[in-house]
Protein backbone atom coordinates (compact mmCIF):
# COMPACT_ATOMS: atom_id res chain seq x y z
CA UNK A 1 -0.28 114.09 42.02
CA UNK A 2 -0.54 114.81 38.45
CA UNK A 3 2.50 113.68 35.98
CA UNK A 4 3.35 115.88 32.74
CA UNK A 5 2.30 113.66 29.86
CA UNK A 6 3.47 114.34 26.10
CA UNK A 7 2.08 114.36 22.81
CA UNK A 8 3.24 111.14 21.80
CA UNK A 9 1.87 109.54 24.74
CA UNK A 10 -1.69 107.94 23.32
CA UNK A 11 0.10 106.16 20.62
CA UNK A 12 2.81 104.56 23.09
CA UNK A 13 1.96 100.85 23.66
CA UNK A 14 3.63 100.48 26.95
CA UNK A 15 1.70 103.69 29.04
CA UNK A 16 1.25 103.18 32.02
CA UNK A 17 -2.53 104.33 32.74
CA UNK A 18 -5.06 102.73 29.77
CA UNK A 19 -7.45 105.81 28.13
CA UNK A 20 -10.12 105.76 25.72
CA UNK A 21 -9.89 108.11 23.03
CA UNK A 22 -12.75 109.77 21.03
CA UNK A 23 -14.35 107.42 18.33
CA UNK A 24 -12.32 104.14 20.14
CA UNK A 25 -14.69 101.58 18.61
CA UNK A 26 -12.96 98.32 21.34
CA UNK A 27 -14.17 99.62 24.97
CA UNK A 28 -12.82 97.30 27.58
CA UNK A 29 -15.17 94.16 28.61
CA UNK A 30 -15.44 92.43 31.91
CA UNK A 31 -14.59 88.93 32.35
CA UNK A 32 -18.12 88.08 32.73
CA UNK A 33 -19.17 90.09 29.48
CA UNK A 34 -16.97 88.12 27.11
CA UNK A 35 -17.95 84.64 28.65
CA UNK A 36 -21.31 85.61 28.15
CA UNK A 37 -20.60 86.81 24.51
CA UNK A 38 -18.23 83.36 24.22
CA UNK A 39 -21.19 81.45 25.46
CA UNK A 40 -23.87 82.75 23.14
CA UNK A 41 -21.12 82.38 20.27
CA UNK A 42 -20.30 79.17 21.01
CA UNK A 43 -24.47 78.09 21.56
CA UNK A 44 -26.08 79.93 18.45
CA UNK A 45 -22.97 77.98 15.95
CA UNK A 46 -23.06 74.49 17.62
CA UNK A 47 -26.74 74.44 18.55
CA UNK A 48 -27.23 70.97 17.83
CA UNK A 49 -24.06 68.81 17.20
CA UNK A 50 -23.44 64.89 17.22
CA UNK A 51 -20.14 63.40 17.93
CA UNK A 52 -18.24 60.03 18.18
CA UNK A 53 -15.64 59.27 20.77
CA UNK A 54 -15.03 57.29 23.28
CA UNK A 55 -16.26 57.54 27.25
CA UNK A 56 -13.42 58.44 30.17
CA UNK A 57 -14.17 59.34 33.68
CA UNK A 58 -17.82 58.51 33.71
CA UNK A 59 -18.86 59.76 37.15
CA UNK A 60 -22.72 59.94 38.47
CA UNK A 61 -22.94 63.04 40.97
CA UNK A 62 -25.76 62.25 43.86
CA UNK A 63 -27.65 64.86 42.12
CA UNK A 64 -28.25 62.18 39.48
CA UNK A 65 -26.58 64.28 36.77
CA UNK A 66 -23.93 62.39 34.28
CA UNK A 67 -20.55 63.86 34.28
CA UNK A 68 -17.73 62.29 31.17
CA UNK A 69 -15.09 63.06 28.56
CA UNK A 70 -15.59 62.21 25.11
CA UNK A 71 -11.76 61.59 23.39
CA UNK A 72 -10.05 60.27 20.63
CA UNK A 73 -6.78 59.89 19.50
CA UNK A 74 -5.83 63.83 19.34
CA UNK A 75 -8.45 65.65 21.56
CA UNK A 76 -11.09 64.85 24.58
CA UNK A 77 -14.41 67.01 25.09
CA UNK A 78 -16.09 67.29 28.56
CA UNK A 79 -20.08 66.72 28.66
CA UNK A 80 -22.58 66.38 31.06
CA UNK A 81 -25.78 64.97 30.76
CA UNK A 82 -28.46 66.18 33.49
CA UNK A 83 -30.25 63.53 35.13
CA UNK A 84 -33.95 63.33 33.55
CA UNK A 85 -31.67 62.54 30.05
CA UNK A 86 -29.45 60.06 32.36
CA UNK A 87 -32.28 58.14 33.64
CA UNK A 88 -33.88 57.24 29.78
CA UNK A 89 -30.69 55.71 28.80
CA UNK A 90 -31.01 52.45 27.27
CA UNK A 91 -27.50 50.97 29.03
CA UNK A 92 -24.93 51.72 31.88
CA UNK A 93 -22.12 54.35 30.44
CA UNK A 94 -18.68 52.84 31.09
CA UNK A 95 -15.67 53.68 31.00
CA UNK A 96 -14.11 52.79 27.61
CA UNK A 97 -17.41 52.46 25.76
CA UNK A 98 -17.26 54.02 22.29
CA UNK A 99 -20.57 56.35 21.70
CA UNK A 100 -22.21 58.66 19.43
CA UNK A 101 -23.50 61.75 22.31
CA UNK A 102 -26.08 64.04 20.40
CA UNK A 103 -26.41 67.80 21.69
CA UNK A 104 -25.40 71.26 21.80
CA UNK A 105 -21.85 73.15 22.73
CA UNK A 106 -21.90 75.55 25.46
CA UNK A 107 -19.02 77.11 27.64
CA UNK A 108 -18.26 77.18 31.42
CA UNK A 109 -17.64 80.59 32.52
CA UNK A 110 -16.52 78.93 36.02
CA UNK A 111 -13.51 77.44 34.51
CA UNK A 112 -12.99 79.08 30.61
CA UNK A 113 -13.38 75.91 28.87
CA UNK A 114 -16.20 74.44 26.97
CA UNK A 115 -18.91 71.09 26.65
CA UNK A 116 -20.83 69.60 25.44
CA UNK A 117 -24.66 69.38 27.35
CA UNK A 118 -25.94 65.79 26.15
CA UNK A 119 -29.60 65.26 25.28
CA UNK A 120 -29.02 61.44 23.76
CA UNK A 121 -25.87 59.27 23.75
CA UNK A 122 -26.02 55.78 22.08
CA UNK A 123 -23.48 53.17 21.47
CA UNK A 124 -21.17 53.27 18.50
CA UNK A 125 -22.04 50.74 16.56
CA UNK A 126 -22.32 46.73 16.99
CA UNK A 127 -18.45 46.60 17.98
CA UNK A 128 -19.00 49.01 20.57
CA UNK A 129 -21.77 47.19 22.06
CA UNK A 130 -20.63 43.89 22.01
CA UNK A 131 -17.06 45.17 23.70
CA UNK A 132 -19.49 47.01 26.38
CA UNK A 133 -20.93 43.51 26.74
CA UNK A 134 -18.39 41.16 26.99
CA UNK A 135 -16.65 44.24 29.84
CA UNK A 136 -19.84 43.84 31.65
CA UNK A 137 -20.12 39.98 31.40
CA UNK A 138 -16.29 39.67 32.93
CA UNK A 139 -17.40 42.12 35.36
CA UNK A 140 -20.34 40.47 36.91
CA UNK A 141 -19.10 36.88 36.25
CA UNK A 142 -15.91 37.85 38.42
CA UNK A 143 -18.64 38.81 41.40
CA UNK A 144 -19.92 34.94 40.87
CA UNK A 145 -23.15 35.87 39.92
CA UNK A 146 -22.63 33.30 36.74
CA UNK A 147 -21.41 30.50 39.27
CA UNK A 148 -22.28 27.14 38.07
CA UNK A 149 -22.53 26.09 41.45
CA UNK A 150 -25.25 28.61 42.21
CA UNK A 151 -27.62 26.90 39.79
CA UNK A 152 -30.55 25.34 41.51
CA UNK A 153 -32.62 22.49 40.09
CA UNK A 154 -36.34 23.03 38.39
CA UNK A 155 -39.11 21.07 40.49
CA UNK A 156 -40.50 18.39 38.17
CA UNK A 157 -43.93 18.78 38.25
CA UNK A 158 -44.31 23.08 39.32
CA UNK A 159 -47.89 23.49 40.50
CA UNK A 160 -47.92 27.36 39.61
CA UNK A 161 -45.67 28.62 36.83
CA UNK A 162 -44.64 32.59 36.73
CA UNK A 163 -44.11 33.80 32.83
CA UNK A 164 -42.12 37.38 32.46
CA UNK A 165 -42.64 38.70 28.94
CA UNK A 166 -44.91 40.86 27.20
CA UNK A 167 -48.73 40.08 27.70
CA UNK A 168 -49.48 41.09 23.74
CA UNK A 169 -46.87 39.25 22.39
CA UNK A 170 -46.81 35.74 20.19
CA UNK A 171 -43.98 34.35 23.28
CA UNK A 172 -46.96 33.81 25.99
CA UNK A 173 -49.63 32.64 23.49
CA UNK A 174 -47.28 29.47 22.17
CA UNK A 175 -46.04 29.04 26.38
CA UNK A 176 -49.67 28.79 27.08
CA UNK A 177 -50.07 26.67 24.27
CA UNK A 178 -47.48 24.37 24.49
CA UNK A 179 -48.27 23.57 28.14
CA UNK A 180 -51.60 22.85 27.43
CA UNK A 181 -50.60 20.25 25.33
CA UNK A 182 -48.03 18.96 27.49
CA UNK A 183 -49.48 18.97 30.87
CA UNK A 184 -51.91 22.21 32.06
CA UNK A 185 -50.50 24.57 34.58
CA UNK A 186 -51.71 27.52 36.64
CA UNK A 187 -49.78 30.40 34.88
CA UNK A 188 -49.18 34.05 36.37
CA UNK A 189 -48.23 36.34 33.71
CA UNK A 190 -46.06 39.44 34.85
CA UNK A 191 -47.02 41.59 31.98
CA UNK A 192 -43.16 44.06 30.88
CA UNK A 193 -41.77 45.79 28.18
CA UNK A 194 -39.13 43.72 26.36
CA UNK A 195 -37.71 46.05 24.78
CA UNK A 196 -36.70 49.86 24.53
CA UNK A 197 -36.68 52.12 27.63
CA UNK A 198 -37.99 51.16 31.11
CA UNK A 199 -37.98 47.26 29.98
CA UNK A 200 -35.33 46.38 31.94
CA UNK A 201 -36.80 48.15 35.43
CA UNK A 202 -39.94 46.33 34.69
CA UNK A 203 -38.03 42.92 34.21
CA UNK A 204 -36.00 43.64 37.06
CA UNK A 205 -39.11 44.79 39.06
CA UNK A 206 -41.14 41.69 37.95
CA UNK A 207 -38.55 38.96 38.40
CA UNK A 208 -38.09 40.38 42.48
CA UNK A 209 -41.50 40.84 42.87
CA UNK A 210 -42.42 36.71 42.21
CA UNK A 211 -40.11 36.67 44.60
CA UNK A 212 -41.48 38.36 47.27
CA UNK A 213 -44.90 36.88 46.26
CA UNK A 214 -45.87 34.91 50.04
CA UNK A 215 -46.94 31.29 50.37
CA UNK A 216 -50.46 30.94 50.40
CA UNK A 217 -51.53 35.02 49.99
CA UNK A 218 -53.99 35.61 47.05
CA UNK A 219 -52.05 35.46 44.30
CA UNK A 220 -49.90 31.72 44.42
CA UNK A 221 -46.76 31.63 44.53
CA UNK A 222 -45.17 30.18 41.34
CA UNK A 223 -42.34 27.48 41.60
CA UNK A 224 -40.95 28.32 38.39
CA UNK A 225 -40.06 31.91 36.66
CA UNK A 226 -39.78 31.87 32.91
CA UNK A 227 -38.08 35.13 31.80
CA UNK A 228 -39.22 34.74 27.80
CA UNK A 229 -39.13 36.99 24.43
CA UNK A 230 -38.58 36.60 20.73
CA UNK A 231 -35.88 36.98 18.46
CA UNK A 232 -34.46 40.36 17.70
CA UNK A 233 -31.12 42.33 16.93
CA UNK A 234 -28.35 42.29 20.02
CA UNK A 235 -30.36 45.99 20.19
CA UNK A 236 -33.50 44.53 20.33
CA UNK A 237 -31.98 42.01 23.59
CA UNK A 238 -30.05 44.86 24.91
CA UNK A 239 -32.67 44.91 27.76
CA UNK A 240 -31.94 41.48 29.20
CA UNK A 241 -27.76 42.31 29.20
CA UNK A 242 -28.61 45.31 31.93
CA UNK A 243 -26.85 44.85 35.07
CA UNK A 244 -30.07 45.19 36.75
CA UNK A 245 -32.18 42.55 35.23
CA UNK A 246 -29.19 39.94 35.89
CA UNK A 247 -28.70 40.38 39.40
CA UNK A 248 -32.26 40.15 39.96
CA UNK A 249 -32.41 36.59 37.98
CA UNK A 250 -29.18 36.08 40.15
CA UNK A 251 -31.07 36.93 43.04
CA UNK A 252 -34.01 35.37 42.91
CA UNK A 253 -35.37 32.91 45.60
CA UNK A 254 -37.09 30.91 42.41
CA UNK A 255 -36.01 29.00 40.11
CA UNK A 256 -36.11 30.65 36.51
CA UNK A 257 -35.29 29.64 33.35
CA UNK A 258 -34.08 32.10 30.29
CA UNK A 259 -35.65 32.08 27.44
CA UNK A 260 -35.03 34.91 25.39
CA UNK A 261 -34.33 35.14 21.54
CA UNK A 262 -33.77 32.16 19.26
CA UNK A 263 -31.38 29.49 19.74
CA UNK A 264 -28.36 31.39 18.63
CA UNK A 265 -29.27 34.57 20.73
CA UNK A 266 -27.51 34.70 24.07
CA UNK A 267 -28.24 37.47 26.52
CA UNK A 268 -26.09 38.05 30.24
CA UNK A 269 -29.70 37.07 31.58
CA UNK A 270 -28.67 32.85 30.27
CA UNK A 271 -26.04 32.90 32.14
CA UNK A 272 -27.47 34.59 35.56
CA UNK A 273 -30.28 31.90 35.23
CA UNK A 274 -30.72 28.40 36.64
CA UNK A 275 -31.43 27.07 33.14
CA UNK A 276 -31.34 28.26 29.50
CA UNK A 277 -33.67 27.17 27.46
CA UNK A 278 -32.87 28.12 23.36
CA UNK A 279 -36.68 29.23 22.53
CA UNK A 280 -39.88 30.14 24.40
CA UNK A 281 -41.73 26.93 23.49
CA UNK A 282 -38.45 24.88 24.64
CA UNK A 283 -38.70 26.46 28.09
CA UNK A 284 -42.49 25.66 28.46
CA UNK A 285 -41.17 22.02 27.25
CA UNK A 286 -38.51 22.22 29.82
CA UNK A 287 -40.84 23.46 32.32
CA UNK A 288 -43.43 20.24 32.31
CA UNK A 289 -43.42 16.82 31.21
CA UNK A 290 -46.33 15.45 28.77
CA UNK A 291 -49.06 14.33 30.92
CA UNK A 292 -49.54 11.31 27.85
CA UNK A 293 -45.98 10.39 28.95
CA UNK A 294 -46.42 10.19 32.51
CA UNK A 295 -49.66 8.67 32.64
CA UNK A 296 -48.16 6.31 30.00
CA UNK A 297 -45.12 5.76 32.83
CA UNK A 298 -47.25 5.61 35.46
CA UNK A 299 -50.02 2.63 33.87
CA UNK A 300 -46.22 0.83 33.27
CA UNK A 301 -45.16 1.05 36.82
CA UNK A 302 -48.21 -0.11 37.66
CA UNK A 303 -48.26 -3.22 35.65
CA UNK A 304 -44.70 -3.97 37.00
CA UNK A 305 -45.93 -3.75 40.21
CA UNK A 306 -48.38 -6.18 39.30
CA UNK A 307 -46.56 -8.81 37.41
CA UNK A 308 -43.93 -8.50 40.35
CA UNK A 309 -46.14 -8.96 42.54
CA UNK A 310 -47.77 -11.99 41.06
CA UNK A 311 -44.36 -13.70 40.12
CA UNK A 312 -43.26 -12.90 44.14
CA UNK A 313 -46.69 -15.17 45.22
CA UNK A 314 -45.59 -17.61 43.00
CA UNK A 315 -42.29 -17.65 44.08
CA UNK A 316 -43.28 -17.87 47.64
CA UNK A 317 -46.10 -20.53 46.82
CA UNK A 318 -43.23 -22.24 45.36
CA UNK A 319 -40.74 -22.32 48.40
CA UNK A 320 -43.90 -23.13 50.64
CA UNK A 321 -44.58 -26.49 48.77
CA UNK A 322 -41.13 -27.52 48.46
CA UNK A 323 -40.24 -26.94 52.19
CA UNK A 324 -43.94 -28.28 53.63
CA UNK A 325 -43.12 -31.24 51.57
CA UNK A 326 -40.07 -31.89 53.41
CA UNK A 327 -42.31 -31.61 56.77
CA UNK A 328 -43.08 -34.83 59.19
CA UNK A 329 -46.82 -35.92 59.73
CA UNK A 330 -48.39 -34.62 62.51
CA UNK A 331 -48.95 -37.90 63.94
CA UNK A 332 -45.25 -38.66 63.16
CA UNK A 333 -44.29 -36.11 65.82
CA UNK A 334 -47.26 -37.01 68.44
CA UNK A 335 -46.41 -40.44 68.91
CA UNK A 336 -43.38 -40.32 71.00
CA UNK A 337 -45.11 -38.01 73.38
CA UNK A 338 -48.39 -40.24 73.54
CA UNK A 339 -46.33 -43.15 74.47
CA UNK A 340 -44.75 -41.06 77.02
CA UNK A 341 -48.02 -40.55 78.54
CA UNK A 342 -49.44 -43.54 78.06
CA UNK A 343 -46.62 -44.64 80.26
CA UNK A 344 -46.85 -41.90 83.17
CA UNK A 345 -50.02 -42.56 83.26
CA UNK A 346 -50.14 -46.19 84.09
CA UNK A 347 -46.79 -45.33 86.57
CA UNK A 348 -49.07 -42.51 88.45
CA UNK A 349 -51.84 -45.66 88.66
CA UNK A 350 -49.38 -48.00 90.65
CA UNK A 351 -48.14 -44.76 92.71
CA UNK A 352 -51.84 -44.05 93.71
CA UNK A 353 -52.70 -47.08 95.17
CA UNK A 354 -49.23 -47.92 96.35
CA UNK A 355 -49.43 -44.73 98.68
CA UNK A 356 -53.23 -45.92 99.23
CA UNK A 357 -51.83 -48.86 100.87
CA UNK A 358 -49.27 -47.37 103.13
CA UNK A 359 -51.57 -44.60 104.60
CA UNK A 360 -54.27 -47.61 105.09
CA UNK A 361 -51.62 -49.47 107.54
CA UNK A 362 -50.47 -46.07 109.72
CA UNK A 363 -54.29 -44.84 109.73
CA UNK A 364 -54.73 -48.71 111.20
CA UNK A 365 -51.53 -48.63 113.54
CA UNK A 366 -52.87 -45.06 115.00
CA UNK A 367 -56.37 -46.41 115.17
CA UNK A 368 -54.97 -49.21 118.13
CA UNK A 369 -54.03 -45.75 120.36
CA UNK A 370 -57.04 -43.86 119.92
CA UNK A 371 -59.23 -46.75 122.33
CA UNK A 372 -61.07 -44.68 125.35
CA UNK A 373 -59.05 -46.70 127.88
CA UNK A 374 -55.74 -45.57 126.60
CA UNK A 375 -57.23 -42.10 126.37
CA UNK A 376 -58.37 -41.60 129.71
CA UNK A 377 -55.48 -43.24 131.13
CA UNK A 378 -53.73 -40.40 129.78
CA UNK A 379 -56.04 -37.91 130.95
CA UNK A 380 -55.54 -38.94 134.29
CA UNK A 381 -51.81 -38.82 134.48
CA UNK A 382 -52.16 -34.83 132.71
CA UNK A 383 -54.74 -34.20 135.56
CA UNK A 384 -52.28 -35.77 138.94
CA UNK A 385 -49.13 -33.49 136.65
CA UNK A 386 -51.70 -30.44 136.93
CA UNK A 387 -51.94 -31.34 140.85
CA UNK A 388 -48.41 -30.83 141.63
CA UNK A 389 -47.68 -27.46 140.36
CA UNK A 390 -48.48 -25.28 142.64
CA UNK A 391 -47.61 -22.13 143.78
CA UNK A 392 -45.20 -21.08 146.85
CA UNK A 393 -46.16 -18.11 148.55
CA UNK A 394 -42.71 -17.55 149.52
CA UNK A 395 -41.42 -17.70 145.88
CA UNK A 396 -43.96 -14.53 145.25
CA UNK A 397 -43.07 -12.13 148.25
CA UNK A 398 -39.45 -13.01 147.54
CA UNK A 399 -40.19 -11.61 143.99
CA UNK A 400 -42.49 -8.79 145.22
CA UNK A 401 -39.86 -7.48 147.95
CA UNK A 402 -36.97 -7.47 144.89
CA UNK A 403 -39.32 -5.06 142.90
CA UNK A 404 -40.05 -3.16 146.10
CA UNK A 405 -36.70 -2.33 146.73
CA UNK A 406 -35.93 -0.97 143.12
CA UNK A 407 -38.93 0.72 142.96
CA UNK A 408 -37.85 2.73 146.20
CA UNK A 409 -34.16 3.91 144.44
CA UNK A 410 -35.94 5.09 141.40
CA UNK A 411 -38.00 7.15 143.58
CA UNK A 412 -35.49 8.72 145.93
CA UNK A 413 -33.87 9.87 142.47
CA UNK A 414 -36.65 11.67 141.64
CA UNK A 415 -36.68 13.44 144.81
CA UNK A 416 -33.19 13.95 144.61
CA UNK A 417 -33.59 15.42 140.75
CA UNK A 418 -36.69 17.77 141.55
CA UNK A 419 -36.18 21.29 140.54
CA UNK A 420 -38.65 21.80 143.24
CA UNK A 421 -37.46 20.12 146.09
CA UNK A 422 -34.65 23.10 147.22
CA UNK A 423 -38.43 25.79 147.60
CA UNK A 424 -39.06 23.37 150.44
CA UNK A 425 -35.34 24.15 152.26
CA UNK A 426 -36.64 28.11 151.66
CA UNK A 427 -35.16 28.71 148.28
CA UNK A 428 -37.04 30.37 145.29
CA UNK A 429 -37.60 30.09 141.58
CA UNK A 430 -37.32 32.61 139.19
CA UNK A 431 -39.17 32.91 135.95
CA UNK A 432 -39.96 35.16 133.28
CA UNK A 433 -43.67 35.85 131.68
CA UNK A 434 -43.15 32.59 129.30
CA UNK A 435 -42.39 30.54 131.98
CA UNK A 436 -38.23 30.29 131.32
CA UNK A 437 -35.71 30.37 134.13
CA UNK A 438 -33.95 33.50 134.94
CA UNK A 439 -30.70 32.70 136.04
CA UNK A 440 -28.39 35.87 136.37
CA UNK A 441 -29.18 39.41 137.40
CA UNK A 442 -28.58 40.84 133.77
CA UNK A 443 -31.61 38.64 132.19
CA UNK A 444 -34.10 39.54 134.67
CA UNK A 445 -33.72 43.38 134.29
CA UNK A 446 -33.77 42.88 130.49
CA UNK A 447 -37.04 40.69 131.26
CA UNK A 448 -38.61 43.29 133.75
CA UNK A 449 -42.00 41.02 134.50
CA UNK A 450 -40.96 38.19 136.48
CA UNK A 451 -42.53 35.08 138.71
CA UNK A 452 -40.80 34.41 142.02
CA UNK A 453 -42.07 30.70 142.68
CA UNK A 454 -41.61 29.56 146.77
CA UNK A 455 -42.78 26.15 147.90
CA UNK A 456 -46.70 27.72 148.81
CA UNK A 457 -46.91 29.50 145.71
CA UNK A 458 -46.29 31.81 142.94
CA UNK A 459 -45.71 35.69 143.20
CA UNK A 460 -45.61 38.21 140.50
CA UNK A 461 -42.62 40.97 140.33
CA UNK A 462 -41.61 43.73 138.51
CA UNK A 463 -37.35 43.92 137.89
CA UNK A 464 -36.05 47.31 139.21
CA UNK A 465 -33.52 49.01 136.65
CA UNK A 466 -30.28 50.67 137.43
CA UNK A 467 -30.10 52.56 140.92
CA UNK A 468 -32.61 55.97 140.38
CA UNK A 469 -33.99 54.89 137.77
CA UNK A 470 -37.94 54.04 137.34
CA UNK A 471 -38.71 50.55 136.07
CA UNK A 472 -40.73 50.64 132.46
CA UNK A 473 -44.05 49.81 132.63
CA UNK A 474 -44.58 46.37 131.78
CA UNK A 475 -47.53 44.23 130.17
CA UNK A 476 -50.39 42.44 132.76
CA UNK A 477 -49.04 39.12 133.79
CA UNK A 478 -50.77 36.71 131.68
CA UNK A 479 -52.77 34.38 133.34
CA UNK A 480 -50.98 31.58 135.49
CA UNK A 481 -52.15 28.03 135.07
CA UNK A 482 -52.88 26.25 138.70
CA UNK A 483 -49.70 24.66 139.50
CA UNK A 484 -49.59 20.67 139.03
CA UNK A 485 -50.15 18.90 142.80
CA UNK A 486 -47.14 17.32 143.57
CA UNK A 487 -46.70 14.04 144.16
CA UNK A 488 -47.13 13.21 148.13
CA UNK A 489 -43.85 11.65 150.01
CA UNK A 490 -43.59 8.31 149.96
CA UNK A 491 -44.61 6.79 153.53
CA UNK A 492 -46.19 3.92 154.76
CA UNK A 493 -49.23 5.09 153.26
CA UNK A 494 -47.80 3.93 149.98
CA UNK A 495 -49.77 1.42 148.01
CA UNK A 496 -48.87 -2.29 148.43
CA UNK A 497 -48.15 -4.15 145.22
CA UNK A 498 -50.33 -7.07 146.48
């Protein structure tokens, strides 16, 4: 459907349907051609741009990209910083932390504003730095990672000592030095940057991996870590105030000592440590006595030992004298006892031939009624005693006939008690194959094989079953044994006692 349209109606601002005229020089864009214009705009006049502000809503996507906001008091400015740039920074981006990012501008199409892409970001200045680490101290102190408590104490005299510092450095020549002098160690050198990027990784890395170092594997296991560098700027240190290296001195299973920077420098690694010592040197002093010393200590307790025990035979010489002197003689404290026997002897003397005497009279009293005459009177009167005790024959049978008679009950009980003796009055016995009485119908059909025993003999039988039906077949009779002979009646055939 077509409308009528006037003269007048290209030049009115509020038409309803937009037209391009001949020799219009402003065409209409698309959304995605002026973002794309914006963008190369915004890239070709900021290429490269550095700017100060401080960090808000630092986030770390699992991609490993760096997301922020740069502000200050009247504007803020998004960035991102892709992840191979994340990983080379030098310290942890916090919220709060004043910095000086260093890249280009660029828009996002995807949401009309603009960033800044970050290739570098450092801290703004010293104040900056020293706020990020005193933020970072509270922080890890409030975990209890600086406990005092936690501290452990350094073995006196460490067999194998563990250095982390940088092998080309002047720190491990004077710590190999200055234990030589003192007392010479086994040293294992960890060799790390100590300063710059990747030192703290390799500190971290070094420190866990004494650590994990196993008792008696190749390489010995050290029983002190010394984490050791030289002086330098709070820059230069920066290394040993990464989160990182401090929870791995934190978390080490050995004791270590800090020694890093001069005696005024103090790193977050001091206070993770069991001990802080103010220089390199001073930890290798901490580390090991002087050998001079403790031989020198050792040739002392000797010669105390000596002299005490010297003056403890003296004393004891001393004591013996004064108490042996306050002994009795030996033949002070034998004569009591000598007189004693002296005495029992001369008593057991008189005893001896006192008895002597009496056993001489009763041997001569007992000699008078040994004479033959007496003797063989004596014998006689035994023999004439012998005589008279005879036997009566009437006393025997008396006895004989008594036995007789209960020999006779006992007997006609046994008769009487016979399982046997009803076969004789026609009755019969009936057994199964293992020889046990069958007493009721029910058992013997459940048996089947059965022995019918009569007083001449045995016979062997086979239980019918129920009326009609035909008897299972049962198993040979085992063999029978030939039955006992009974014992014959008691007559006057019996056996006379006598």
């Amino acid at each position: 459907m077509a409308f009528p349209s006037s003269p007048n109606d290209d030049q009115d601002a509020g038409g309803l349907l937009a037209r391009e005229q001949a020799g219009d020089n402003a065409p209409a864009l698309s959304i995605s051609e002026i973002s794309a214009l914006l963008k190369r705009t915004v890239e070709d006049r900021f290429g490269f741009v550095r700017v100060r502000g401080e960090l808000s809503g630092v986030k770390r996507a699992a991609s490993g990209h760096l997301y922020l906001c740069l502000k200050d008091e009247g504007a803020r400015l998004d960035g991102v910083m892709w992840r191979g740039n994340a990983q080379r920074l030098s310290f942890l981006p916090e919220d709060g932390v004043e910095v000086v990012a260093t890249g280009k501008l660029t828009t996002y199409p995807g949401r009309s504003n603009y960033q800044i892409v970050i290739d570098r970001m450092e801290i703004a200045g010293e104040g900056a730095l020293l706020a990020l680490l005193a933020k970072t101290k509270a922080r890890l102190e409030a975990e209890g990672l600086f406990d005092p408590r936690r501290k452990r104490a350094l073995p006196y005299l460490p067999r194998t000592i563990g250095v982390v510092t940088s092998p080309t450095g002047a720190v491990i020549r004077d710590i190999l030095h200055r234990l030589r002098d003192r007392f010479p160690s086994h040293v294992v050198v960890w060799p790390v940057l100590v300063q710059g990027q990747g030192a703290a990784a390799q500190i971290a890395a070094a420190v866990r991996g004494f650590s994990a170092i196993e008792p008696g594997g190749p390489v010995p296991r050290p029983d002190l870590v010394i984490v050791a560098r030289g002086g330098g700027s709070i820059e230069d240190l920066w290394c040993f105030n990464e989160e990182d290296v401090v929870r791995a001195i934190a978390g080490s299973t050995i004791p270590v000592i800090s020694a890093v920077g001069h005696e005024t420098d103090t790193t977050l690694a001091d206070f993770a440590a069991d001990l802080r010592a103010p220089t390199p040197t001073a930890a290798a002093e901490i580390a090991v006595p002087v050998l001079g010393e403790l031989a020198a200590v050792l040739s002392d307790f000797h010669a105390r030992k000596q002299r005490g025990m010297v003056r403890l035979l003296a004393h004891a010489r001393e004591r013996l004298d004064q108490r042996g002197g306050r002994l009795p003689q030996p033949q002070a404290l034998l004569q009591a006892q000598a007189q004693r026997l002296d005495d029992l002897g001369e008593r057991l003397r008189r005893g001896l031939l006192h008895r002597t005497e009496i056993a001489r009279g009763a041997l001569g009293r007992s000699a008078g009624a040994l004479r033959p005459a007496l003797l063989a009177a004596r014998l006689n009167r035994e023999r004439d005693r012998l005589a008279g005790q005879r036997l009566r024959p009437d006393a025997v049978l008396q006895r004989i006939g008594a036995l007789r008679l209960r020999v006779d009950a006992l007997d006609r009980l046994r008769r009487s008690l016979d399982p046997e003796a009803p076969l004789l009055r026609g009755y019969v016995l009936v057994t199964d194959r293992e020889g046990a009485v069958v007493k009721d119908r029910r058992t013997a059909a459940e048996r089947g094989a059965l022995t019918l025993k009569f007083a001449d003999g045995a016979l062997d039988v086979v239980a019918a079953g129920p009326e009609g039906a035909t008897p299972a077949p049962s198993a040979p009779f085992p063999p029978r044994a030939a039955p006992k002979p009974r014992p014959a009646a008691r007559g006057d055939d019996q056996p006379k006692l006598l």
